[in-house]
N, C-alpha and C. Protein backbone atom coordinates (compact mmCIF):
# COMPACT_ATOMS: atom_id res chain seq x y z
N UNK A 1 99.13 103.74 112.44
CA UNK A 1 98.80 103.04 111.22
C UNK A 1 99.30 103.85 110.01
N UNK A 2 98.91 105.16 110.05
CA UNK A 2 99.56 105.67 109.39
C UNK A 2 101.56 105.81 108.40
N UNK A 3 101.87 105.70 109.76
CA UNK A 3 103.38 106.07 109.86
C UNK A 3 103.73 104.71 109.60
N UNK A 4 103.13 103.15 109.86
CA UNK A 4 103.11 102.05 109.20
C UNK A 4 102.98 101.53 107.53
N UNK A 5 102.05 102.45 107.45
CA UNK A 5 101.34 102.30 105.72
C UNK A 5 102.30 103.20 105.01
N UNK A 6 102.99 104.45 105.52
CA UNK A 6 103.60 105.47 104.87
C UNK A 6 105.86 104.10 104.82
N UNK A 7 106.13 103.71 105.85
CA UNK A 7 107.00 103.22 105.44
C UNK A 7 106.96 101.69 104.60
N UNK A 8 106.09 101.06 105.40
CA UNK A 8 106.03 99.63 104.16
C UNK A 8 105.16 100.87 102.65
N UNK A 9 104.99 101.98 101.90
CA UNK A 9 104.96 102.33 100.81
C UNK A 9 106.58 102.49 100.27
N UNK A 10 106.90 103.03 101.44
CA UNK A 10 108.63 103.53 101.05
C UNK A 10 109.51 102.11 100.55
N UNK A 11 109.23 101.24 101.65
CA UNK A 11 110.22 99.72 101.22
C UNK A 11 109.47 98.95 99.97
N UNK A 12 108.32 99.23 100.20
CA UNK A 12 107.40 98.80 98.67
C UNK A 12 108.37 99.53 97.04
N UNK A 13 108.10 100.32 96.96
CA UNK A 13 108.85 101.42 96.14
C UNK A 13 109.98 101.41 95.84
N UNK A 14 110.82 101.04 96.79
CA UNK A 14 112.98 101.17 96.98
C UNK A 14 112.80 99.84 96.57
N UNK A 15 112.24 98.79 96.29
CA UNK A 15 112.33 96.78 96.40
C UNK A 15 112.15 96.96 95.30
N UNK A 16 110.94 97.65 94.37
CA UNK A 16 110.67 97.22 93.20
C UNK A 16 111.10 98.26 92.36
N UNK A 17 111.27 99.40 92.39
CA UNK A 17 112.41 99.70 91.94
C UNK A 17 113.54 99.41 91.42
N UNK A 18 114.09 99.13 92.38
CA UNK A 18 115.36 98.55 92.23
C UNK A 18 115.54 97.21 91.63
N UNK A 19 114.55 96.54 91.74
CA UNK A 19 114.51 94.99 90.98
C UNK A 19 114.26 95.19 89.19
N UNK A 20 113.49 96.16 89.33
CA UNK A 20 112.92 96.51 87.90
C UNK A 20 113.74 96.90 87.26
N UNK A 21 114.60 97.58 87.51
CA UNK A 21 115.67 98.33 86.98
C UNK A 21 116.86 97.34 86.92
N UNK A 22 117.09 96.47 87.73
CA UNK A 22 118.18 95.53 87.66
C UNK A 22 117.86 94.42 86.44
N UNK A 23 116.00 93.83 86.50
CA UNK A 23 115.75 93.40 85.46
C UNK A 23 115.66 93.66 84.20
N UNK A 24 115.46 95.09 84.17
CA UNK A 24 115.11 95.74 82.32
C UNK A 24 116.89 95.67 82.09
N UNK A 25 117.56 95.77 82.73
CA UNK A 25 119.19 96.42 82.38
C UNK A 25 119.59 95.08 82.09
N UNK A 26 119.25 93.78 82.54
CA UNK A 26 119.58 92.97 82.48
C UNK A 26 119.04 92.58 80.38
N UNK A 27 117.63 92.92 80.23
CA UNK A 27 117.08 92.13 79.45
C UNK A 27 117.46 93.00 78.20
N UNK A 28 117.87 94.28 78.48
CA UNK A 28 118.06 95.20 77.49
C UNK A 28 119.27 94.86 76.62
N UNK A 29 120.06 94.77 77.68
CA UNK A 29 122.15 94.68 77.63
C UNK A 29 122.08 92.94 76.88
N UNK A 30 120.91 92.51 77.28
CA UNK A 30 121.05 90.80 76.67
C UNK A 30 122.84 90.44 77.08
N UNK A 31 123.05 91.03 78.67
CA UNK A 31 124.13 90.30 79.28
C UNK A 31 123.42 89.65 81.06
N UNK A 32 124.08 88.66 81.39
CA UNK A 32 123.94 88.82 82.68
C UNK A 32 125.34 89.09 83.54
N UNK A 33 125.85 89.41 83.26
CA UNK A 33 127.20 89.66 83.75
C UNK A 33 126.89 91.04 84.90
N UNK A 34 127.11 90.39 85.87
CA UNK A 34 126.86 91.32 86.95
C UNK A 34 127.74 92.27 87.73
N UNK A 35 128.92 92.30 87.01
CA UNK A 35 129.81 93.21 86.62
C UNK A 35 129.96 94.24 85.62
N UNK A 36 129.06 94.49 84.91
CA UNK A 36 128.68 95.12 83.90
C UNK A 36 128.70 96.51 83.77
N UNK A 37 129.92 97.41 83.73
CA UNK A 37 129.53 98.76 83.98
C UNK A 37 127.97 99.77 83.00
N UNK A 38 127.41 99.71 83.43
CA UNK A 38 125.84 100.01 82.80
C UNK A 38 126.45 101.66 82.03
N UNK A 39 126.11 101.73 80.92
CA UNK A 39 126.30 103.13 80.25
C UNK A 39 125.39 102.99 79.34
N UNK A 40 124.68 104.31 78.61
CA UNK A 40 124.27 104.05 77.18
C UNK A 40 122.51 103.90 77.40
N UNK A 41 122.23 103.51 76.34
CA UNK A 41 120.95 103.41 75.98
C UNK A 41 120.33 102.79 77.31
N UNK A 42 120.58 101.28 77.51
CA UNK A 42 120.20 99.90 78.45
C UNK A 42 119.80 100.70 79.41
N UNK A 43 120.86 101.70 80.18
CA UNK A 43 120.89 102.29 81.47
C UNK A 43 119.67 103.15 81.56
N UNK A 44 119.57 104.04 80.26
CA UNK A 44 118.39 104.92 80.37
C UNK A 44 116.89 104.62 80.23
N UNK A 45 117.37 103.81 79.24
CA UNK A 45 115.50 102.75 79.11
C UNK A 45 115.06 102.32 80.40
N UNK A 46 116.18 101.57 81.43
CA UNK A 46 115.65 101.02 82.14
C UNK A 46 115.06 102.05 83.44
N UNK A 47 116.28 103.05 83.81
CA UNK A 47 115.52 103.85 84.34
C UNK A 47 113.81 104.19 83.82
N UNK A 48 113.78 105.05 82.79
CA UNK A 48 112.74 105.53 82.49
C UNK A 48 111.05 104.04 82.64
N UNK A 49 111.59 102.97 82.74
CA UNK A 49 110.58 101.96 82.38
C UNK A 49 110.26 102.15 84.23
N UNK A 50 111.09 102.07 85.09
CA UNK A 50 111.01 101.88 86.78
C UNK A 50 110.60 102.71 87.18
N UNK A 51 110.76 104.29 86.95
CA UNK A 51 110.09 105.30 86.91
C UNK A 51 108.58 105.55 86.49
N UNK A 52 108.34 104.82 85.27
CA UNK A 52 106.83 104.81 85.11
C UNK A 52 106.08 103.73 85.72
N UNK A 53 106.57 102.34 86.43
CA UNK A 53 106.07 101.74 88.07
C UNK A 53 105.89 102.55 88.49
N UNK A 54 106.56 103.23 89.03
CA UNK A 54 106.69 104.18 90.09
C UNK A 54 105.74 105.07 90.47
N UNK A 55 105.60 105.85 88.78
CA UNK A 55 104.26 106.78 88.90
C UNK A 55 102.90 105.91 88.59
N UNK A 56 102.85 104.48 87.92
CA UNK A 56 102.12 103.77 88.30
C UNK A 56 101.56 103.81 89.56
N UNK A 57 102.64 103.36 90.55
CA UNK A 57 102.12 103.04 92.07
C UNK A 57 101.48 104.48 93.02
N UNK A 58 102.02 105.43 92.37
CA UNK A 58 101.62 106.81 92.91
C UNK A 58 100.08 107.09 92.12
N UNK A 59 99.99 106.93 91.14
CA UNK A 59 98.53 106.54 90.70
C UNK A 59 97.56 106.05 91.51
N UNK A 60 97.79 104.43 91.78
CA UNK A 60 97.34 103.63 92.61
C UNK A 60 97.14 104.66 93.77
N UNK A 61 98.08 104.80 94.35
CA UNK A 61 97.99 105.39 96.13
C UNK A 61 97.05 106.79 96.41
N UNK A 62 96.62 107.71 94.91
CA UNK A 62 96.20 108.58 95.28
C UNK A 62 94.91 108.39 94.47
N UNK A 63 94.62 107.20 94.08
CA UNK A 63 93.24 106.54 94.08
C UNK A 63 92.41 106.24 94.88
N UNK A 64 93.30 105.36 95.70
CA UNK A 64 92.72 104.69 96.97
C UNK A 64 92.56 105.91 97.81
N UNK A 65 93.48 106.79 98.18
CA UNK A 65 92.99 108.49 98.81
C UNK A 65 92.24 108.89 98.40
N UNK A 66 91.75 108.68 97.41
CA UNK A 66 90.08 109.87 96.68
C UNK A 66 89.22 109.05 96.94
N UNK A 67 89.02 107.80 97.65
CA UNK A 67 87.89 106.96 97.78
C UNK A 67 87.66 106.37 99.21
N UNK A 68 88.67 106.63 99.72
CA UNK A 68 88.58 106.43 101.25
C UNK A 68 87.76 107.45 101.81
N UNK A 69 86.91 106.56 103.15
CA UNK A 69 86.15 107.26 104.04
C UNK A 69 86.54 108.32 104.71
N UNK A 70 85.74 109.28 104.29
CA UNK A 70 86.23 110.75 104.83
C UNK A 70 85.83 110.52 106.61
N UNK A 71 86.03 111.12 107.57
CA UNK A 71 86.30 111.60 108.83
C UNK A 71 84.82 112.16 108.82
N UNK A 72 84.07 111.73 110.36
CA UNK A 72 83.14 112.27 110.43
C UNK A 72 83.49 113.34 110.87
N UNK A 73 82.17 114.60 110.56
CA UNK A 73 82.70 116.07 111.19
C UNK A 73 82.32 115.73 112.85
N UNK A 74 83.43 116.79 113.83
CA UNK A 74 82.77 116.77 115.39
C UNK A 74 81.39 117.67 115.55
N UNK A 75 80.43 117.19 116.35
CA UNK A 75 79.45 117.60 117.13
C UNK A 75 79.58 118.89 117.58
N UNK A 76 79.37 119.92 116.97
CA UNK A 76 79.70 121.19 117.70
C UNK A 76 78.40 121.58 118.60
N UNK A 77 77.13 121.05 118.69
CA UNK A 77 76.12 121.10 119.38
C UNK A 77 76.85 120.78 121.21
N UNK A 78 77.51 119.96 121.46
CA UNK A 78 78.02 118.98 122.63
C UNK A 78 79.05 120.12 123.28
N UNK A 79 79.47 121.34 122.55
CA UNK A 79 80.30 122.31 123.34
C UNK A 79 79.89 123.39 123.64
């Protein structure tokens, strides 16, 4: 479950990412031309906007870790 939850985070992350960044570059440049060699301002805003998702979602993930059920301790009486 683990090694499940750890890659759908990874394809979670690389999808929206990458969409976010295709969308801000898009809305920034006010082109849709998808040939567009990206330079300049557009390119950097948009990074920096996908990047703070990003640490958004890393927020999120180490929320839900500080509130999840801790592990009972083992029975050391039983050895």
């Amino acid at each position: 479950m683990l090694n499940l939850m750890r890659v759908l985070g990874t394809s979670l992350g690389v999808a929206t990412a990458s969409s976010m960044l295709s969308w801000r570059i898009q809305a920034l440049s006010g082109t849709d031309d998808r040939g567009l060699t990206f330079a300049g301002r557009p390119l950097l805003d948009a990074i920096v906007e996908s990047l703070l998702v990003l640490a958004v979602f890393a927020l999120i993930a180490a929320a839900v870790s500080l509130v999840r059920a801790k592990p009972a301790a083992p029975d050391r009486a039983a050895s």
